[in-house]
Protein backbone atom coordinates (compact mmCIF):
# COMPACT_ATOMS: atom_id res chain seq x y z
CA UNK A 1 -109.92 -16.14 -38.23
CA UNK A 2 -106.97 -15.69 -40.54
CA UNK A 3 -103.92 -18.54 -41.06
CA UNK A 4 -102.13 -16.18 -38.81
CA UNK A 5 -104.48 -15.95 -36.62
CA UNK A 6 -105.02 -19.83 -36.29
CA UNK A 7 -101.10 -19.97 -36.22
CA UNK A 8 -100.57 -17.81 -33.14
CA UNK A 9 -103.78 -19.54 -31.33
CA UNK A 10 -101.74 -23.07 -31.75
CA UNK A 11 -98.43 -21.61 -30.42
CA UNK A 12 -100.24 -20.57 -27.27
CA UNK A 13 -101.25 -23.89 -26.54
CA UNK A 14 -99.61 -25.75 -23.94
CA UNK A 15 -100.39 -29.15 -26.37
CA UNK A 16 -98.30 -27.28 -29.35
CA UNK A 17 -95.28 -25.62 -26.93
CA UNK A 18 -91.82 -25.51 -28.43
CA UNK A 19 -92.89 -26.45 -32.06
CA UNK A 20 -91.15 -24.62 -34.94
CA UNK A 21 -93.41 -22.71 -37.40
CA UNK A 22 -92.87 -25.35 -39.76
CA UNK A 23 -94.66 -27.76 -37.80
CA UNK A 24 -97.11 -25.39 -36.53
CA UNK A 25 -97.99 -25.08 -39.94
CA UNK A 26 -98.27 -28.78 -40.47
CA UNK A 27 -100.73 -28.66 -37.77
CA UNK A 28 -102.96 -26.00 -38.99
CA UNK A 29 -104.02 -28.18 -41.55
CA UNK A 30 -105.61 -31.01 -39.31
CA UNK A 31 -107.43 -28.37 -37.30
CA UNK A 32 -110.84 -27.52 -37.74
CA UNK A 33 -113.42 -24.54 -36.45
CA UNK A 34 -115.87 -26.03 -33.63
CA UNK A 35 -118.98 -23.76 -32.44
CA UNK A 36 -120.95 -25.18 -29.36
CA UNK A 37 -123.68 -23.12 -28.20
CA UNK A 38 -124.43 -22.63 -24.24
CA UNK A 39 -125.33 -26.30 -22.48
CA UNK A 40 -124.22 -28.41 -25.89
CA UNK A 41 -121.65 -31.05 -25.10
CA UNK A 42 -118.72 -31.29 -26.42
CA UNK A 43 -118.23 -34.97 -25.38
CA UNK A 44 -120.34 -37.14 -23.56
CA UNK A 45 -119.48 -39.57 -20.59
CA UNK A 46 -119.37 -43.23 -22.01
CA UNK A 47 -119.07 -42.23 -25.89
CA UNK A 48 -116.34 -42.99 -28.21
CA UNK A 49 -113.34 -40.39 -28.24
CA UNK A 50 -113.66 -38.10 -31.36
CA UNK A 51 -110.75 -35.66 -31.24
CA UNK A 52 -109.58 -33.21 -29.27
CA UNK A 53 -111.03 -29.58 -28.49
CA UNK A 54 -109.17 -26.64 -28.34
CA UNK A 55 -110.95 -23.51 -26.72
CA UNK A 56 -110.56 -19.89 -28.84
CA UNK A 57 -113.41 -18.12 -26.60
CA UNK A 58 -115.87 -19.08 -23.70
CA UNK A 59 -115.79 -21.58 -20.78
CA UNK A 60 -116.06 -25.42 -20.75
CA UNK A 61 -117.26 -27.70 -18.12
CA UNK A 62 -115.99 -31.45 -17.16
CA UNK A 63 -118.01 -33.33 -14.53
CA UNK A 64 -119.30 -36.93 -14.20
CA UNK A 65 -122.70 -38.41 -13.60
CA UNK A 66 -123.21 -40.86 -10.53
CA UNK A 67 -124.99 -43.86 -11.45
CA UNK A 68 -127.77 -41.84 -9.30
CA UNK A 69 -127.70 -38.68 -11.80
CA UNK A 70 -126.03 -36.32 -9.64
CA UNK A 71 -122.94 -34.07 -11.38
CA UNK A 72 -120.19 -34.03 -9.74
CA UNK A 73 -117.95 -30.87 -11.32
CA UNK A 74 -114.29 -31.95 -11.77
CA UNK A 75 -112.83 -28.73 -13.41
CA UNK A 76 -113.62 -25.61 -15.68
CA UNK A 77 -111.31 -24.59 -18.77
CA UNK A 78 -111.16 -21.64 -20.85
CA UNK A 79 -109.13 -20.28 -24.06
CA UNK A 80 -105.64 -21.57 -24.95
CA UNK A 81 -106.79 -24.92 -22.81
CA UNK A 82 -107.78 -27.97 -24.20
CA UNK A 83 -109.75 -30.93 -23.36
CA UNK A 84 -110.17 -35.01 -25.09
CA UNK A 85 -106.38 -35.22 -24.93
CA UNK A 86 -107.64 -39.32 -24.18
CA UNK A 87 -108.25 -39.17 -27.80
CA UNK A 88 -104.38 -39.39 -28.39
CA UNK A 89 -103.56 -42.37 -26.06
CA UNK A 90 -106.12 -44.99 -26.24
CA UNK A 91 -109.52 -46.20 -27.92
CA UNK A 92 -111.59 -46.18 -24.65
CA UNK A 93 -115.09 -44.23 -24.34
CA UNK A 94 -114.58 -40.75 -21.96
CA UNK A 95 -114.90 -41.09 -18.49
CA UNK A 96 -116.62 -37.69 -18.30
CA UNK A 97 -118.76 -35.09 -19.74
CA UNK A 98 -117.93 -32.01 -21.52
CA UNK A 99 -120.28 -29.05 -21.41
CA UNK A 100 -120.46 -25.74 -22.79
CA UNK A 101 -120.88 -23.06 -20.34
CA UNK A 102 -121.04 -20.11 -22.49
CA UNK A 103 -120.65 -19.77 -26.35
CA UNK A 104 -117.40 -22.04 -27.20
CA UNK A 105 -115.58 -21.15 -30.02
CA UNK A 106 -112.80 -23.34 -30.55
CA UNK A 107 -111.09 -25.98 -32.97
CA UNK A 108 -110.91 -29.76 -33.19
CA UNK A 109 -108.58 -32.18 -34.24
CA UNK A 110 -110.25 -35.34 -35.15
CA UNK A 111 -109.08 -39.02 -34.00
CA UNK A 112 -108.23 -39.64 -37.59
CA UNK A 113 -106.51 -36.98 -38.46
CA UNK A 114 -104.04 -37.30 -34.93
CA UNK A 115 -103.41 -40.83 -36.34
CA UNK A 116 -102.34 -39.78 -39.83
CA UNK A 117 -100.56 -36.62 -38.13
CA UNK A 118 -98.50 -40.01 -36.01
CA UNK A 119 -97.90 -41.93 -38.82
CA UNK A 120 -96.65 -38.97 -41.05
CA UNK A 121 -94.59 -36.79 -38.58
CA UNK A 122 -92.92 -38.19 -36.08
CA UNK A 123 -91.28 -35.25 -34.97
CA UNK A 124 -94.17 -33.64 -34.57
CA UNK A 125 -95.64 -36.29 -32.68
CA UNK A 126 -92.59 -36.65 -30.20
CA UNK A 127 -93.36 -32.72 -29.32
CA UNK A 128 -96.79 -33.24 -28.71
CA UNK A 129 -96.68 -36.33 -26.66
CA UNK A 130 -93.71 -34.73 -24.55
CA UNK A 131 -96.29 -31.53 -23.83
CA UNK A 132 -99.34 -34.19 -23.01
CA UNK A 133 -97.25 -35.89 -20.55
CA UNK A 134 -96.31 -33.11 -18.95
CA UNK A 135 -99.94 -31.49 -18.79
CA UNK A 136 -101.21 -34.88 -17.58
CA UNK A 137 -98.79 -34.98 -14.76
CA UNK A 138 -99.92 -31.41 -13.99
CA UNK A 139 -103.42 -32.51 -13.90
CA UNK A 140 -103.15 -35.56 -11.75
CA UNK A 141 -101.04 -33.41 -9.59
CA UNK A 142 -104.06 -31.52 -9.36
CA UNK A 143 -106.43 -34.26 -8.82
CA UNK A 144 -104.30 -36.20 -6.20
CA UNK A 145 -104.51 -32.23 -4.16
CA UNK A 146 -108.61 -32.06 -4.69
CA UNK A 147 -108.63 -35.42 -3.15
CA UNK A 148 -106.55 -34.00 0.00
CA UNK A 149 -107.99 -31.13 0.09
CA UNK A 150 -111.64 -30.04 -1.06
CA UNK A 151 -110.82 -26.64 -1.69
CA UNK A 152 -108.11 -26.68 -3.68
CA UNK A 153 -108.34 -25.09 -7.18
CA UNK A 154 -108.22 -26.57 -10.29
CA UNK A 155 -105.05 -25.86 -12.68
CA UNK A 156 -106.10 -25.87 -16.07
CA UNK A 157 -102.56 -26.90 -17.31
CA UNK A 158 -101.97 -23.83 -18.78
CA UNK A 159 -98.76 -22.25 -18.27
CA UNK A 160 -96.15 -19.06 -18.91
CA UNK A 161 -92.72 -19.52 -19.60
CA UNK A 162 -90.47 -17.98 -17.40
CA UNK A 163 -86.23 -18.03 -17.02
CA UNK A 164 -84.23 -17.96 -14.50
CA UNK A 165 -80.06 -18.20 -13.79
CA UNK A 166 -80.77 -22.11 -13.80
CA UNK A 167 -82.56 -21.94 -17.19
CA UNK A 168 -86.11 -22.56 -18.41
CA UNK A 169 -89.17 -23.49 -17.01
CA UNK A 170 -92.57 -23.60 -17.61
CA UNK A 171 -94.53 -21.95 -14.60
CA UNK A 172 -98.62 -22.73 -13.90
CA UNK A 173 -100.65 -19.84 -15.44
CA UNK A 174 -102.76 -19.87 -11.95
CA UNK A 175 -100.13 -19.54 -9.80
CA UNK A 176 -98.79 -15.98 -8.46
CA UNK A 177 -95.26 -16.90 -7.76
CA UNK A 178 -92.47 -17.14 -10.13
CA UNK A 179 -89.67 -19.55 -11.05
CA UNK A 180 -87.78 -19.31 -8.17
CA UNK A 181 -91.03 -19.99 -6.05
CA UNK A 182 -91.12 -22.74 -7.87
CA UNK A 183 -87.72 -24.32 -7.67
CA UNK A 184 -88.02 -23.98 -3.79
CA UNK A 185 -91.20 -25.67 -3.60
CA UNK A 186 -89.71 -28.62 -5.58
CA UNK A 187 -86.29 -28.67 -3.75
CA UNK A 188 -87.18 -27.64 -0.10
CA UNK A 189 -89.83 -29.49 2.12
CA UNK A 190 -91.34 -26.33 4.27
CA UNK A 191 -94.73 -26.61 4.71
């Protein structure tokens, strides 16, 4: 893959939204190429947070083992998503397991490098911490509607930018409905 390439890749990630080519190049240079054949982990439940995966091609898996071996499947993600965001905000182990479903090509940013990419570019960092929070939120979202309801889908916390009279807004990617959909399900309590 070419710099341009890479470049574009970044800017389509929901972790990397609204940075300025500048920065984008600032970030290219802490990324690295990750391969993970079909079954390989990418993380492992209980292991120490290396970085953070970003998926070019294929399909990812994140589930958790019972203490009686059985998998429980928490959610599937696929290019432009990424997954070990943990790695930003604290030093604890992962909670879950990461697991390659097909061929994963992707790219890493390692623990080390996010800490000197903190502690050199601040700006940088206030972007990308703004766009975690706001894919977090979107995932526990998620997570508080599994719990109410089994059969709700997973949202990867990928999204499309859409505009409306009222401005911008970033809409979920696996939704069908628009901005204005969107607005009324905020503002308007119709079940």
């Amino acid at each position: 893959m070419t710099t341009n390439d890479l470049k574009a890749f970044i800017s389509n990630v929901s972790l990397f939204r609204g940075l300025t080519n500048d920065e984008i190049e600032t970030v290219t240079k802490f990324i690295k190429p990750k391969t993970f054949n079909e079954g390989e982990f990418l993380f492992k439940q209980y292991a120490q947070r290396e970085g953070i995966y970003f998926i070019y091609a294929g399909e990812v898996e994140l589930f958790s083992k019972t203490p009686f071996g059985a998998e429980n499947r928490l959610a599937y993600f696929g290019p432009f998503d990424f997954i070990g965001e943990g790695s930003l905000l604290d030093h604890s182990p992962h909670s879950t397991n990461a697991r390659a479903l097909t061929k994963v090509e992707g790219y890493s940013v390692e623990k080390t490098d996010l800490d000197e990419l903190s502690d050199n570019h601040n700006a940088i960092t206030s972007k990308i911490y703004a766009n975690l929070a706001k894919v977090i939120t979107r995932r526990m979202h998620q997570a508080n509607a599994q719990l109410i309801n089994a059969g709700a889908q997973y949202a990867s916390g990928t999204t499309r930018h859409e505009h409306d009279l009222l401005g911008d807004r970033d809409v979920p990617d696996h939704v069908f409905y628009g901005i204005q959909t969107m607005r009324a399900l905020e503002n308007f309590n119709i079940s």
